[in-house]
PDB file of N, CA and C in Angstrom:
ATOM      1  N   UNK A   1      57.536 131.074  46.623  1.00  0.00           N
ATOM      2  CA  UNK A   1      57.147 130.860  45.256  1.00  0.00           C
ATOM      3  C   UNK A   1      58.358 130.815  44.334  1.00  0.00           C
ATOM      4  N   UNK A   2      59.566 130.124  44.741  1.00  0.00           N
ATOM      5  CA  UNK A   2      60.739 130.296  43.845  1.00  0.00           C
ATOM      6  C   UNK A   2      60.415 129.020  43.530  1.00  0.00           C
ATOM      7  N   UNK A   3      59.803 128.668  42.473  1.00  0.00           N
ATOM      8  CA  UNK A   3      59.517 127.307  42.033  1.00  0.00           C
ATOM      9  C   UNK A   3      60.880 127.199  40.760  1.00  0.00           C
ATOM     10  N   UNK A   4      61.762 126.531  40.397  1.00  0.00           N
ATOM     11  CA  UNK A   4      62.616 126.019  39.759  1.00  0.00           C
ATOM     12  C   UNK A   4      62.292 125.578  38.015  1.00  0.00           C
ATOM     13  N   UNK A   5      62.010 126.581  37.147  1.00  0.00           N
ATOM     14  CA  UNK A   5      61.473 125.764  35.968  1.00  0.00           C
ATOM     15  C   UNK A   5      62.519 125.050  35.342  1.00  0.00           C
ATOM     16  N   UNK A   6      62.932 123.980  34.870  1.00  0.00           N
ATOM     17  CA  UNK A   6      63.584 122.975  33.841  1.00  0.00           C
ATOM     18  C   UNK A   6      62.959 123.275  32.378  1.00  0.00           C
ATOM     19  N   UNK A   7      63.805 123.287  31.644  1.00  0.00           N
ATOM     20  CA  UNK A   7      63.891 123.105  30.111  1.00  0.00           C
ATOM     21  C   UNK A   7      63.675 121.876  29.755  1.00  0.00           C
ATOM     22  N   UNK A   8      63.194 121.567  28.884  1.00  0.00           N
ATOM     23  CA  UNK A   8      63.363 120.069  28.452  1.00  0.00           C
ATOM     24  C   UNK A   8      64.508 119.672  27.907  1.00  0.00           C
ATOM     25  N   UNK A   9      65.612 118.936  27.952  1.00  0.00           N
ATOM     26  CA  UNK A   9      66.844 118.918  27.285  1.00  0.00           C
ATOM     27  C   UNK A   9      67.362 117.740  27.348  1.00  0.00           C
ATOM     28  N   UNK A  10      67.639 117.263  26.070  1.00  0.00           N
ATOM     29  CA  UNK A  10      68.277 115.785  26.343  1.00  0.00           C
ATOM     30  C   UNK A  10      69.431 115.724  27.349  1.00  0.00           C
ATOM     31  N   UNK A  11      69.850 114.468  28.060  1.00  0.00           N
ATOM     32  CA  UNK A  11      70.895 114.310  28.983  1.00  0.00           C
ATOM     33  C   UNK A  11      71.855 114.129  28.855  1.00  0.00           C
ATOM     34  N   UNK A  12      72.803 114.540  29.207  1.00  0.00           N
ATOM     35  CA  UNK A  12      74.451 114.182  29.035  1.00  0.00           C
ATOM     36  C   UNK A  12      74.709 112.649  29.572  1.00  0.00           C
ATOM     37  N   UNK A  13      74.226 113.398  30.973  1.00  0.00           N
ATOM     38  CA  UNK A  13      74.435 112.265  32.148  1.00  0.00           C
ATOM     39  C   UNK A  13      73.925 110.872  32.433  1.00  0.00           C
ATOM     40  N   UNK A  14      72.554 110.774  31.979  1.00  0.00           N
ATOM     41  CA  UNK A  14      71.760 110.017  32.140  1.00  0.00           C
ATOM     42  C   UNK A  14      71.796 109.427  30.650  1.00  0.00           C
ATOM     43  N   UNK A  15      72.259 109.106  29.766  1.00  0.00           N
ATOM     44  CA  UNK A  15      71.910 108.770  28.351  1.00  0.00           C
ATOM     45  C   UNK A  15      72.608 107.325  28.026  1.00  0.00           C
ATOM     46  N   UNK A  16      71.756 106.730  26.751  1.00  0.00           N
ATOM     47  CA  UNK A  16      71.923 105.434  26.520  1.00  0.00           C
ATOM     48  C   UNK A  16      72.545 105.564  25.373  1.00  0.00           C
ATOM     49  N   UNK A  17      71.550 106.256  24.184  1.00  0.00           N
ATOM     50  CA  UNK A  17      71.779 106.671  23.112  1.00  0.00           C
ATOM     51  C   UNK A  17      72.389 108.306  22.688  1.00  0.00           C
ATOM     52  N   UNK A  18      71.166 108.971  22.543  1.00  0.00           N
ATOM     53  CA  UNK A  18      71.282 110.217  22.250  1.00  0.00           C
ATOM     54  C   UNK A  18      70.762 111.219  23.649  1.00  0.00           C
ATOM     55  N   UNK A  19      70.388 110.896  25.035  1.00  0.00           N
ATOM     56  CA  UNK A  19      69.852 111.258  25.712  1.00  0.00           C
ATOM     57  C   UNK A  19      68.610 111.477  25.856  1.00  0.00           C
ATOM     58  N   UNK A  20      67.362 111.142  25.010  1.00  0.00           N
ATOM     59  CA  UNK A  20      66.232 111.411  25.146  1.00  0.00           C
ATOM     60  C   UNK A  20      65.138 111.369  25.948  1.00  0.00           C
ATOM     61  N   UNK A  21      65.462 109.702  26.558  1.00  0.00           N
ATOM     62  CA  UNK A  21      64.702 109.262  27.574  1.00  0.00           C
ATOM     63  C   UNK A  21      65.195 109.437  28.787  1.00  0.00           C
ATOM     64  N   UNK A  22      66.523 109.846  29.103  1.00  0.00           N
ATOM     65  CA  UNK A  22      67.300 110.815  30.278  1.00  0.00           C
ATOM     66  C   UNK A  22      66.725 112.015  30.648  1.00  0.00           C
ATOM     67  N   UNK A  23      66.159 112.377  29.208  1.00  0.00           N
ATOM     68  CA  UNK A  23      66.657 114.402  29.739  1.00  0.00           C
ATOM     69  C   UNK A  23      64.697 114.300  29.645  1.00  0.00           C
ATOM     70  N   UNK A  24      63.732 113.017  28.928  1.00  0.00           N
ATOM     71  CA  UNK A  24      62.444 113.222  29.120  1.00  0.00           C
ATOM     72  C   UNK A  24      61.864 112.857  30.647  1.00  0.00           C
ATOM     73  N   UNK A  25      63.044 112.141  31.549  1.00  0.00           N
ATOM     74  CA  UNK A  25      62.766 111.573  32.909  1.00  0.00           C
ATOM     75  C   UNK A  25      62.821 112.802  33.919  1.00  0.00           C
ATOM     76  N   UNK A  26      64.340 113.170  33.769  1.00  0.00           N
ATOM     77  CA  UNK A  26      64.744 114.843  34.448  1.00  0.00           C
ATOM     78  C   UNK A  26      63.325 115.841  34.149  1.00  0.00           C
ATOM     79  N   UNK A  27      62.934 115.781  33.007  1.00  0.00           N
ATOM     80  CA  UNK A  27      62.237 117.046  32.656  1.00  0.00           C
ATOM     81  C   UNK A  27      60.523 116.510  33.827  1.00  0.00           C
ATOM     82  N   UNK A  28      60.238 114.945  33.652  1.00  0.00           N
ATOM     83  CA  UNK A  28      58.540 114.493  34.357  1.00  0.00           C
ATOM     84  C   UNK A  28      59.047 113.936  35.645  1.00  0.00           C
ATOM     85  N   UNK A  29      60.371 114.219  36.012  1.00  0.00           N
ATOM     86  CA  UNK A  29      60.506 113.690  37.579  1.00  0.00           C
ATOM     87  C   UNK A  29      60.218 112.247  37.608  1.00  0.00           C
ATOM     88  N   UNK A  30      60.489 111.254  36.579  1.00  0.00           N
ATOM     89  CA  UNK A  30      60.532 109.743  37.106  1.00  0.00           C
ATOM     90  C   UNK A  30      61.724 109.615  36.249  1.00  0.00           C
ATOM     91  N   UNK A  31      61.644 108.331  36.692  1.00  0.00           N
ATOM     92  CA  UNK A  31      62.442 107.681  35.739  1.00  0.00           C
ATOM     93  C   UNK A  31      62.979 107.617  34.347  1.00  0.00           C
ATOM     94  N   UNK A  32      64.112 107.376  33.593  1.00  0.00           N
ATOM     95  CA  UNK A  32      64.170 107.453  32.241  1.00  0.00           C
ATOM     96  C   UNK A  32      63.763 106.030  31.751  1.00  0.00           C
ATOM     97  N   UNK A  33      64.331 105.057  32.830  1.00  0.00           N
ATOM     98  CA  UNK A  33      63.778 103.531  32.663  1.00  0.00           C
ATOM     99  C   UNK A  33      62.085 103.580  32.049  1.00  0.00           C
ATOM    100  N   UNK A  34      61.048 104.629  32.761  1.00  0.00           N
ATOM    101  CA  UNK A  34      59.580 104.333  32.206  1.00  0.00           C
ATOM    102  C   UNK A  34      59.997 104.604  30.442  1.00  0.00           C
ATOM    103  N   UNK A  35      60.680 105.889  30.504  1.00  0.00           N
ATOM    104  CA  UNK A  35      60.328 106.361  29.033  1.00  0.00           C
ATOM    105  C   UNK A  35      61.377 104.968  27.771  1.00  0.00           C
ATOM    106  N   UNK A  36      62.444 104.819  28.266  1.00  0.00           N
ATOM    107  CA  UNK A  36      62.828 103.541  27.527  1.00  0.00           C
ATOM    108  C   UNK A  36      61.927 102.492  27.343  1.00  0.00           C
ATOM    109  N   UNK A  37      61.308 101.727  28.338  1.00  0.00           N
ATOM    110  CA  UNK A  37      60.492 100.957  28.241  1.00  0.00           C
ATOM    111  C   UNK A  37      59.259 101.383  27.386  1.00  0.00           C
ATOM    112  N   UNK A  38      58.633 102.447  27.429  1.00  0.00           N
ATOM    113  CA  UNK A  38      57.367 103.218  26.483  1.00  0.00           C
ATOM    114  C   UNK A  38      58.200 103.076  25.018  1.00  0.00           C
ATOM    115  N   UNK A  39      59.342 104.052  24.698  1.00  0.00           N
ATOM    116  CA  UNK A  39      59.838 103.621  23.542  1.00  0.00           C
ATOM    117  C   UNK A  39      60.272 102.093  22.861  1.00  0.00           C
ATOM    118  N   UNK A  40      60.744 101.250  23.665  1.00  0.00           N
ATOM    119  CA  UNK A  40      60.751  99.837  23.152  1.00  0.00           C
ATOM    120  C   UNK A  40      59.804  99.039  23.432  1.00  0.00           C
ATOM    121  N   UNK A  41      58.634  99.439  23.736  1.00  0.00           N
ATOM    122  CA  UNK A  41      56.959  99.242  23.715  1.00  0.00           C
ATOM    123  C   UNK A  41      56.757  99.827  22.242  1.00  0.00           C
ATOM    124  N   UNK A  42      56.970 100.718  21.867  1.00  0.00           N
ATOM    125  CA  UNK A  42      56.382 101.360  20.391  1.00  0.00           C
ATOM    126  C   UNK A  42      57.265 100.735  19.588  1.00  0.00           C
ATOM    127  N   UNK A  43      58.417 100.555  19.943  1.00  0.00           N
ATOM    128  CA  UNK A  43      59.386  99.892  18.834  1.00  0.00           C
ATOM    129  C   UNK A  43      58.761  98.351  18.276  1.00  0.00           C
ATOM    130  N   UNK A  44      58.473  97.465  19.370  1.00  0.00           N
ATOM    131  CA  UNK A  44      57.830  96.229  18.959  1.00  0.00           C
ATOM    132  C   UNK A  44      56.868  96.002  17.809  1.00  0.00           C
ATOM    133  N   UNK A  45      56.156  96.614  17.589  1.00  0.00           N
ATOM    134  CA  UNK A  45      54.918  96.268  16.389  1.00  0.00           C
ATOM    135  C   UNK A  45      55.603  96.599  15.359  1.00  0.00           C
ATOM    136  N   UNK A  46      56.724  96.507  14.751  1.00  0.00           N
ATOM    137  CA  UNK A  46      57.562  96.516  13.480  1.00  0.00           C
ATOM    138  C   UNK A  46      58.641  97.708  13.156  1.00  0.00           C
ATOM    139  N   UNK A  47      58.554  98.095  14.763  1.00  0.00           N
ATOM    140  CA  UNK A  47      59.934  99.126  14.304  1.00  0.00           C
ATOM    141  C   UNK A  47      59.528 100.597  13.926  1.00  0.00           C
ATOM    142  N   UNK A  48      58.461 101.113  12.889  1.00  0.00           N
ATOM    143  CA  UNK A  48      58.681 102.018  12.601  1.00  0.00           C
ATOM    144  C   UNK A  48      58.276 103.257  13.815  1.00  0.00           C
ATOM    145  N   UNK A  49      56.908 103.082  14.526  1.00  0.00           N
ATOM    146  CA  UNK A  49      56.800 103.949  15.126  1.00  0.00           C
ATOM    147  C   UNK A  49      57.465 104.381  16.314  1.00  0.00           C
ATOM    148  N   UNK A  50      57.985 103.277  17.338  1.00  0.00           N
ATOM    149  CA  UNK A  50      59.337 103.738  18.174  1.00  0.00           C
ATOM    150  C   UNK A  50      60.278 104.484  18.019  1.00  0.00           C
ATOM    151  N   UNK A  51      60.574 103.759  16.549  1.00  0.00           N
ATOM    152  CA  UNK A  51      61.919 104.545  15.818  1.00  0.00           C
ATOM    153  C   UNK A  51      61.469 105.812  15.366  1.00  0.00           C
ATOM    154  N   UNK A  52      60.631 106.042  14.977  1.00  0.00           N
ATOM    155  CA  UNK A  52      60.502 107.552  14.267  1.00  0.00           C
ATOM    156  C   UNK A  52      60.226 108.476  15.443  1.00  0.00           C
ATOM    157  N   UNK A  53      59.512 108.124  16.300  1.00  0.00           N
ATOM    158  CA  UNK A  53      58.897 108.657  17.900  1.00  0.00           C
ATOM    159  C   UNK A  53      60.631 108.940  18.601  1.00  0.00           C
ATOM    160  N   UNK A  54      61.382 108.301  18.359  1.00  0.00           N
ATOM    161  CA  UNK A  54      62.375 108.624  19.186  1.00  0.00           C
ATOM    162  C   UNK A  54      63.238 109.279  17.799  1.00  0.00           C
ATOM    163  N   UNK A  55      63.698 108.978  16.791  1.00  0.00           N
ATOM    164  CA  UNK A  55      64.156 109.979  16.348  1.00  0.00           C
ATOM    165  C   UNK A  55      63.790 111.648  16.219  1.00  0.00           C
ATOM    166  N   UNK A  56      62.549 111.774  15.952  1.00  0.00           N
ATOM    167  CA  UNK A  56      61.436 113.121  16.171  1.00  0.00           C
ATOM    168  C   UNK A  56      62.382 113.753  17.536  1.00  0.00           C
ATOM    169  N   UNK A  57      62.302 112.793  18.346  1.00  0.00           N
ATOM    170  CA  UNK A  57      62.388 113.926  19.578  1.00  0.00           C
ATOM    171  C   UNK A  57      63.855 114.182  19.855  1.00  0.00           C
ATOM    172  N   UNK A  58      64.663 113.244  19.217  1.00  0.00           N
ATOM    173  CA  UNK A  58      66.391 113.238  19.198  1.00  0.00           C
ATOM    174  C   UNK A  58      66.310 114.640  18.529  1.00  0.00           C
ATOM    175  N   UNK A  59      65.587 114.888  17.344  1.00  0.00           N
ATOM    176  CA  UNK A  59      65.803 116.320  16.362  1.00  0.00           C
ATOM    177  C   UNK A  59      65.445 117.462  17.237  1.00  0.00           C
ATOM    178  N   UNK A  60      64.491 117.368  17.684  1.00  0.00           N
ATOM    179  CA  UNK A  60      63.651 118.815  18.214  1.00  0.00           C
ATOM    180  C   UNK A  60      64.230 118.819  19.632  1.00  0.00           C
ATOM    181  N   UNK A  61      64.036 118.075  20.566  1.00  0.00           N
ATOM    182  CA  UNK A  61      64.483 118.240  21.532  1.00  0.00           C
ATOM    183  C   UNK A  61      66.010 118.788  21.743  1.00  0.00           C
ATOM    184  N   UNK A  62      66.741 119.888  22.116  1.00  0.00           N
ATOM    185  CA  UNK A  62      68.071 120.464  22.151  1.00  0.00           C
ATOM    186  C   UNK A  62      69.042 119.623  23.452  1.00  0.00           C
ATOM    187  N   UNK A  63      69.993 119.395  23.291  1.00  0.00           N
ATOM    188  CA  UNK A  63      71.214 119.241  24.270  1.00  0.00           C
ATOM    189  C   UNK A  63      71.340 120.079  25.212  1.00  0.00           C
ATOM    190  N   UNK A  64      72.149 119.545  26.623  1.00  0.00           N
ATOM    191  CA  UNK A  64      72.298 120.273  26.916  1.00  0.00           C
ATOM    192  C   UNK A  64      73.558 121.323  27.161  1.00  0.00           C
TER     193      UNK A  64
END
């Protein structure tokens, strides 16, 4: 039962921008490619909600 918990934490390693969709891939075990693609899926219909959806989580989400 030594199960390994992870923090959620943006990525150093894995990052494009600010690490978000790096350290949200590390944290659900796939890919960061799904979560980029989900964010420039929300970005398309005029920008705001991608952008604010990924800034939100650039703020709250901590480094590591």
């Amino acid at each position: 039962m030594n199960e390994v918990k992870h923090a959620l934490r943006r990525s150093r390693r894995n990052r494009v921008l600010a690490g978000v969709c790096g350290g949200l891939g590390e944290f659900f075990g796939i890919g960061a490619f799904w979560f980029r693609l989900a964010f420039l899926l929300a970005f398309l219909p005029g920008g705001v909600p991608g952008l604010l959806l990924y800034v939100l989580a650039w703020v709250i989400i901590p480094g590591e």
